[in-house]
PDB file of N, CA and C in Angstrom:
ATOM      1  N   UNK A   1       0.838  -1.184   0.000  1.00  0.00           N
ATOM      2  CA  UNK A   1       0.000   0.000   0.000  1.00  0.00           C
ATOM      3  C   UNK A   1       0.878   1.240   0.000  1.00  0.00           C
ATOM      4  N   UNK A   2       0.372   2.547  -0.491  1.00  0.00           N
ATOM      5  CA  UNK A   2       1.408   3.794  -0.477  1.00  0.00           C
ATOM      6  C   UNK A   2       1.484   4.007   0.909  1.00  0.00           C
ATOM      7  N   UNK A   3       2.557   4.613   1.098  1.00  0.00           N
ATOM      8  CA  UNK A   3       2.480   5.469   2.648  1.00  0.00           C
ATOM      9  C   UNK A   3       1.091   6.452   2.908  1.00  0.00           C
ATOM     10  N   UNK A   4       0.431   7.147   1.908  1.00  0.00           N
ATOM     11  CA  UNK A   4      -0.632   7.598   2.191  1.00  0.00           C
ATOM     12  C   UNK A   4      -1.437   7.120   3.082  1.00  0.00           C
ATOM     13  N   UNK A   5      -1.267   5.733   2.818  1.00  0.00           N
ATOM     14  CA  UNK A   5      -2.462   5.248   3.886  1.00  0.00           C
ATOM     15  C   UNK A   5      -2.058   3.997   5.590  1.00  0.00           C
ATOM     16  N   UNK A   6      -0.855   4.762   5.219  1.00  0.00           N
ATOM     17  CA  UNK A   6      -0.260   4.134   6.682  1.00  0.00           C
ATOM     18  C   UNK A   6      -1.041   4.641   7.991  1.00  0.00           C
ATOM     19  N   UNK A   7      -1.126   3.707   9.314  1.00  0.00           N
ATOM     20  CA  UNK A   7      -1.606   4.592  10.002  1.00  0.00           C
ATOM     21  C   UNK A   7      -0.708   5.204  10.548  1.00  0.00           C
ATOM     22  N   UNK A   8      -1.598   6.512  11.749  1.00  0.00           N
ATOM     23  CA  UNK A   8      -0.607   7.422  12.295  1.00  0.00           C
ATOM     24  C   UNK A   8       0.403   6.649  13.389  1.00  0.00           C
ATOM     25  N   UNK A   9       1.736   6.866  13.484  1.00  0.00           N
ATOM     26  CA  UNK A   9       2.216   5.945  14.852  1.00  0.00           C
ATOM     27  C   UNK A   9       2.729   4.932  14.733  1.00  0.00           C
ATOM     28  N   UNK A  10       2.116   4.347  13.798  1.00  0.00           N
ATOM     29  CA  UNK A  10       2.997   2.634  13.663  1.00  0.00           C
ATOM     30  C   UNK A  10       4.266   3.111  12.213  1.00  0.00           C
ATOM     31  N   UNK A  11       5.138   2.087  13.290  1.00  0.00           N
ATOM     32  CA  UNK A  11       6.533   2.230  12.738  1.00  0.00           C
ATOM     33  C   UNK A  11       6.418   0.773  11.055  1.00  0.00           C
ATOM     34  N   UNK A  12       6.576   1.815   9.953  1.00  0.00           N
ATOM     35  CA  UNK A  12       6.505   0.823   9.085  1.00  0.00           C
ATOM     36  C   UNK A  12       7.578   0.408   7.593  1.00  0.00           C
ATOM     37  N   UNK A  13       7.871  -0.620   7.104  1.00  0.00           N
ATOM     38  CA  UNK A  13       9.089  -0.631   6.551  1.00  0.00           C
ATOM     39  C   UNK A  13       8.306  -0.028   5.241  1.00  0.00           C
ATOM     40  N   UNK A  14       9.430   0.223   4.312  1.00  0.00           N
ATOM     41  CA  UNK A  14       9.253   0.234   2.832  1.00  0.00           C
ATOM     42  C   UNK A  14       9.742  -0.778   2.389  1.00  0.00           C
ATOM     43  N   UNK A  15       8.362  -1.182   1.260  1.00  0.00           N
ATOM     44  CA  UNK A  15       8.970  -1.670   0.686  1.00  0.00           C
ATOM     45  C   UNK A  15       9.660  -1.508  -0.978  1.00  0.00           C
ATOM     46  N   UNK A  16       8.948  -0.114  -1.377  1.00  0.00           N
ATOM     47  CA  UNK A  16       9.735   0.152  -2.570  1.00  0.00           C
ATOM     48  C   UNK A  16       9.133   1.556  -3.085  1.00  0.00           C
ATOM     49  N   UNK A  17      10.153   2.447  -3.747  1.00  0.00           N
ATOM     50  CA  UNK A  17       9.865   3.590  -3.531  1.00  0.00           C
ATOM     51  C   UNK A  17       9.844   3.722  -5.831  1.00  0.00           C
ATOM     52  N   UNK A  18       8.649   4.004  -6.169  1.00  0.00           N
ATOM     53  CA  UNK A  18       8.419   4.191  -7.384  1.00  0.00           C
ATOM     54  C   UNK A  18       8.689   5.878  -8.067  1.00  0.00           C
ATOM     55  N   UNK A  19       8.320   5.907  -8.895  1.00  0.00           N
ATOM     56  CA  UNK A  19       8.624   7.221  -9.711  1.00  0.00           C
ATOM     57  C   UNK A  19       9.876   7.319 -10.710  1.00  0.00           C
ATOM     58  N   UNK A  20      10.074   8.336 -11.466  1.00  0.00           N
ATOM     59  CA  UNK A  20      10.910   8.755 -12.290  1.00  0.00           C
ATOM     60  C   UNK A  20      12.212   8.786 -11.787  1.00  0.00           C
ATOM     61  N   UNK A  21      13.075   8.504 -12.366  1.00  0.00           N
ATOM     62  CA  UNK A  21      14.206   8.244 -11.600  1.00  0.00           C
ATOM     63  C   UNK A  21      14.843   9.407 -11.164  1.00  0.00           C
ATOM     64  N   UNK A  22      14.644  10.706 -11.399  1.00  0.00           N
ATOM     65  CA  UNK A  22      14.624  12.318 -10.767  1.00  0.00           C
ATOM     66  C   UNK A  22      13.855  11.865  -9.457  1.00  0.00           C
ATOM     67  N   UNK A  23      12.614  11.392  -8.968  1.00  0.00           N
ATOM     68  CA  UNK A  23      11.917  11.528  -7.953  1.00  0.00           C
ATOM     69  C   UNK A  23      12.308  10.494  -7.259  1.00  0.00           C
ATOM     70  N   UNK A  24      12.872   9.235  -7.330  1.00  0.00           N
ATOM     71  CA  UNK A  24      12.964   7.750  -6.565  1.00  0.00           C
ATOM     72  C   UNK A  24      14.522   8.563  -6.079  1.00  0.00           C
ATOM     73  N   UNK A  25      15.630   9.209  -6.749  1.00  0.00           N
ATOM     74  CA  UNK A  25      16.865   9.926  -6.452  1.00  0.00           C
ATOM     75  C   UNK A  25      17.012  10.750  -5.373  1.00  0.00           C
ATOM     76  N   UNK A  26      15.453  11.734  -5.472  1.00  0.00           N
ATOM     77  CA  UNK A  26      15.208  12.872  -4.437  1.00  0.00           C
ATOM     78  C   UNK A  26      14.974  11.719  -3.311  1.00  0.00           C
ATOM     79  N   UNK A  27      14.060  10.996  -3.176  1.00  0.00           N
ATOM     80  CA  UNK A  27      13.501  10.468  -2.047  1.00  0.00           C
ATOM     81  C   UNK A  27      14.689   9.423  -1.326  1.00  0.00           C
ATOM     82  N   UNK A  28      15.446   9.008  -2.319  1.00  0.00           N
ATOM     83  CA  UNK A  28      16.504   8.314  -1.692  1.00  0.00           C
ATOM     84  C   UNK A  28      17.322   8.860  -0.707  1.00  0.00           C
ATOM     85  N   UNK A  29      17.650  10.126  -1.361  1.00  0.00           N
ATOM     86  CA  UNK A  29      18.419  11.348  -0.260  1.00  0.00           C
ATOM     87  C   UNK A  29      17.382  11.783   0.770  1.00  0.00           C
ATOM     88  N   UNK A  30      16.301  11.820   1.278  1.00  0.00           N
ATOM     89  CA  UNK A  30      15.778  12.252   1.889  1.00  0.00           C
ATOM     90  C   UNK A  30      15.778  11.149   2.819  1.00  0.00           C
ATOM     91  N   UNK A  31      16.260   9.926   2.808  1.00  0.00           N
ATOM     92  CA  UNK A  31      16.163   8.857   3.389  1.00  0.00           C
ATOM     93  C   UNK A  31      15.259   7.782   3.324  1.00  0.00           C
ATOM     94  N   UNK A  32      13.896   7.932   1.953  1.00  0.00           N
ATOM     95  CA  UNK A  32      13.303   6.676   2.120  1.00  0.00           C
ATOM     96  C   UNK A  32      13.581   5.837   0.787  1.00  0.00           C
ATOM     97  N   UNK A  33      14.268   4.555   1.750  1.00  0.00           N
ATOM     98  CA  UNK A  33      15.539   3.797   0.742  1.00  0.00           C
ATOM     99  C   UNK A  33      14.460   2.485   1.439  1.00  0.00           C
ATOM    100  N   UNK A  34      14.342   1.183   0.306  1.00  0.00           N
ATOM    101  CA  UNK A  34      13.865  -0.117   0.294  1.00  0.00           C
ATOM    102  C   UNK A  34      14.475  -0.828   1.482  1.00  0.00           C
ATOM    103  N   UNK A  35      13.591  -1.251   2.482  1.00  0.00           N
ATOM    104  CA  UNK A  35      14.235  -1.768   3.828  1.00  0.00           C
ATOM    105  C   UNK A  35      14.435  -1.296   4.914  1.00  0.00           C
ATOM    106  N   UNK A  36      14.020   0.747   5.031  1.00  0.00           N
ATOM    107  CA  UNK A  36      14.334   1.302   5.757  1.00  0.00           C
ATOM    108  C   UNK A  36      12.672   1.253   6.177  1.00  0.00           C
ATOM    109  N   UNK A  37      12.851   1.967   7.605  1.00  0.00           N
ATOM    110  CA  UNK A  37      11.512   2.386   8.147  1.00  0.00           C
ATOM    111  C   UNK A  37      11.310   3.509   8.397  1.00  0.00           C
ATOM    112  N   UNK A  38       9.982   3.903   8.251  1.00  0.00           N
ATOM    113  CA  UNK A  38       9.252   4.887   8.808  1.00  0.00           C
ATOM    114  C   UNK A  38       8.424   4.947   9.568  1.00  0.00           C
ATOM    115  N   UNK A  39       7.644   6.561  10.381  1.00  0.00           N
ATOM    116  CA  UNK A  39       6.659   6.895  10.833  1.00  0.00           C
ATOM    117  C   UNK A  39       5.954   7.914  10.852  1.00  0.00           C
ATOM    118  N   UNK A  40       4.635   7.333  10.293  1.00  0.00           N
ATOM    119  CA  UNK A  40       4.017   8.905   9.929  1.00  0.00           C
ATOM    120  C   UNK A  40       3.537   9.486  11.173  1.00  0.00           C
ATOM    121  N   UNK A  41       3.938  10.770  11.492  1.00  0.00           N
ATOM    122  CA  UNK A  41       3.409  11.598  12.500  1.00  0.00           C
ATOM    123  C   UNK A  41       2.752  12.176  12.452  1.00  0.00           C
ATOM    124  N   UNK A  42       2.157  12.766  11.641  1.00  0.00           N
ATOM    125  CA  UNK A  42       0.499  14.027  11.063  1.00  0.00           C
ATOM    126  C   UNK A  42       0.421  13.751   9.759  1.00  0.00           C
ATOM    127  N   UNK A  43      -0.396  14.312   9.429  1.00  0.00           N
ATOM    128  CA  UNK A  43      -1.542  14.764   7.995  1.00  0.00           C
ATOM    129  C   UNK A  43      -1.675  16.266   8.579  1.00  0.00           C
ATOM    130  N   UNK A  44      -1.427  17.470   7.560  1.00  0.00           N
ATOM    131  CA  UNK A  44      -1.577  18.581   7.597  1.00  0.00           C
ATOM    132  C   UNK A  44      -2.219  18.825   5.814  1.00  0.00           C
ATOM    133  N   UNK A  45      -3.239  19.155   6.247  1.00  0.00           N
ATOM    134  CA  UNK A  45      -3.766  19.411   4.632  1.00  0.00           C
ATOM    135  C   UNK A  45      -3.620  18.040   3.530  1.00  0.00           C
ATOM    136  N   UNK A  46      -2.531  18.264   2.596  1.00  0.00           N
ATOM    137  CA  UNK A  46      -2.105  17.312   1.412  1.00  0.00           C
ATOM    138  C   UNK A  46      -0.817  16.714   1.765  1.00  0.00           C
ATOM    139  N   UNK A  47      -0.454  17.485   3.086  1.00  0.00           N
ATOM    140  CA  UNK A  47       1.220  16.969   3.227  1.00  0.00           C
ATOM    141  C   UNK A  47       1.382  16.094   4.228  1.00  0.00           C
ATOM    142  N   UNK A  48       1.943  14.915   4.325  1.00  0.00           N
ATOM    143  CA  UNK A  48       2.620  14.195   5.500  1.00  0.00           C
ATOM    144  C   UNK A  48       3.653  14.147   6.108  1.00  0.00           C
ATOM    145  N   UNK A  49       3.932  14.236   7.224  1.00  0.00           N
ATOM    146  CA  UNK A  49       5.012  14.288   8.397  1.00  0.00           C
ATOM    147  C   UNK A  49       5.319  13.198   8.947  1.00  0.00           C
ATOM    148  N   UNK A  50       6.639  12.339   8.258  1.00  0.00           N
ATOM    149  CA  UNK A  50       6.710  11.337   8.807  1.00  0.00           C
ATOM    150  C   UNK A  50       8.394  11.403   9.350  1.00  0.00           C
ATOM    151  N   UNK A  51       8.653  10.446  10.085  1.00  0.00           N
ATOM    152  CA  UNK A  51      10.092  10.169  10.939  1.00  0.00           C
ATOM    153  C   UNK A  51      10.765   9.327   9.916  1.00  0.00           C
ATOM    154  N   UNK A  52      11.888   9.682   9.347  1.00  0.00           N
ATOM    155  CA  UNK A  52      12.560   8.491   8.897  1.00  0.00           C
ATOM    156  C   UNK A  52      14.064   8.910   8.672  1.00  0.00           C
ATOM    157  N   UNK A  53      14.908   7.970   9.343  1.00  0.00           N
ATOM    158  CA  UNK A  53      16.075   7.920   9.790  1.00  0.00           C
ATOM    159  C   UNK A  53      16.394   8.935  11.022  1.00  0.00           C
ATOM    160  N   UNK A  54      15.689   9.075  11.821  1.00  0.00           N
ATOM    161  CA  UNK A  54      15.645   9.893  13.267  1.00  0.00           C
ATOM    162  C   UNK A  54      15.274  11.921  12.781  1.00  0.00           C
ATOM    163  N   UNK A  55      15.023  12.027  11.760  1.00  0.00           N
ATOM    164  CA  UNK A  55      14.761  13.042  10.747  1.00  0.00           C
ATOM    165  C   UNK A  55      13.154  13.407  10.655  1.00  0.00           C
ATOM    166  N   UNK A  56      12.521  14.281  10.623  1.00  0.00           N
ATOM    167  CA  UNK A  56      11.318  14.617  10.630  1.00  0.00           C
ATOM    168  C   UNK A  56      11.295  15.157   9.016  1.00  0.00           C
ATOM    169  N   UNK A  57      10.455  14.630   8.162  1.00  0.00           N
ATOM    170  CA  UNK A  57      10.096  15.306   6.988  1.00  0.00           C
ATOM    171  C   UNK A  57       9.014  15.236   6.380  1.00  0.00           C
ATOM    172  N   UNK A  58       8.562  16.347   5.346  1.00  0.00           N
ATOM    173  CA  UNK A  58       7.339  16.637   5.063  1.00  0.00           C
ATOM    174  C   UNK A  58       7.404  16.487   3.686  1.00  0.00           C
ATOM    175  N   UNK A  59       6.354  15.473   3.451  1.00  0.00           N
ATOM    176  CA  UNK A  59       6.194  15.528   1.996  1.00  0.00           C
ATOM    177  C   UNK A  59       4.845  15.429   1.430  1.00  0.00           C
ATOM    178  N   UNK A  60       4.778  15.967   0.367  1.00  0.00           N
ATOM    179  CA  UNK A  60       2.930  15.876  -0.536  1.00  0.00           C
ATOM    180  C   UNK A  60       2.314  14.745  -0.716  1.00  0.00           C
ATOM    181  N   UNK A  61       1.621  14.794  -0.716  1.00  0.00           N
ATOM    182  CA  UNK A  61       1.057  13.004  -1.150  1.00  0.00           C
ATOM    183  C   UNK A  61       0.729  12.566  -2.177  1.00  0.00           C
ATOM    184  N   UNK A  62       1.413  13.571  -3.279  1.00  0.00           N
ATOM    185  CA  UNK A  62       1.872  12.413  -4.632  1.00  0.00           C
ATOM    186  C   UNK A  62       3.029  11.997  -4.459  1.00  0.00           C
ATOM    187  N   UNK A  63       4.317  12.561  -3.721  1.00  0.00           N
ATOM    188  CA  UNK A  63       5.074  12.004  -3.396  1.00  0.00           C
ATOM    189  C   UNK A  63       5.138  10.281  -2.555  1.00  0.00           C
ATOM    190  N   UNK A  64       4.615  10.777  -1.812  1.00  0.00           N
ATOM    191  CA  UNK A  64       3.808   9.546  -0.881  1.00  0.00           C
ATOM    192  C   UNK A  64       3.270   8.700  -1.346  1.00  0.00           C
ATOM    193  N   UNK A  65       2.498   9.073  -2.221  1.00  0.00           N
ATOM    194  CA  UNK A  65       1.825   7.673  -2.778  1.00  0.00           C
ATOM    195  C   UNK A  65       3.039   6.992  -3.874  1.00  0.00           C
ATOM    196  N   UNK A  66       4.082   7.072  -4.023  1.00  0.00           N
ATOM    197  CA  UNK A  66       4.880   6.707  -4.883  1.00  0.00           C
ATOM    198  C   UNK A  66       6.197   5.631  -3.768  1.00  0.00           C
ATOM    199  N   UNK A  67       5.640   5.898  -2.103  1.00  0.00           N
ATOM    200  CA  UNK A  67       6.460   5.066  -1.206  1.00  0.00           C
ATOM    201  C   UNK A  67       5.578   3.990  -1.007  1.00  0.00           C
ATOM    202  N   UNK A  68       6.043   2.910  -1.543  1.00  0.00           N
ATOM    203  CA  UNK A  68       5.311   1.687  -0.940  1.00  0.00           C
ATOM    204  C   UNK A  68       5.538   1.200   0.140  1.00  0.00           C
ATOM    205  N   UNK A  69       4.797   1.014   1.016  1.00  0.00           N
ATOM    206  CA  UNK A  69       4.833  -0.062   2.726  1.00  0.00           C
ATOM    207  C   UNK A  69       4.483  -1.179   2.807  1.00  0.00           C
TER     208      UNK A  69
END
């Protein structure tokens, strides 16, 4: 399922991060890499706030829907 629809709180792995290889590049540096985990912490509007690699970051949720869990 995308990260979009993770719930709030639970710590969850990826399992594969899709898109153009400009966008799978960005997200790699941002830290969400195949095997790593996350946690989403809010929904603000269109954007999500999740924990990953001890890092707080915010991203849109077309982005998001392109992280698989």
């Amino acid at each position: 399922m995308p990260l979009t629809m993770a719930n709030m709180g639970e710590e969850i792995a990826i399992k594969k991060v899709g898109g153009k290889e400009e966008t799978r590049r960005f997200l790699e540096n941002l830290g969400f890499v195949a095997g790593g985990f996350v946690t989403v912490i809010s929904r603000v509007g269109g954007n999500i706030i999740v924990n990953v690699k001890d890092s707080r970051v915010a991203i849109g949720s077309d982005m998001a829907n392109k992280i698989i869990v």
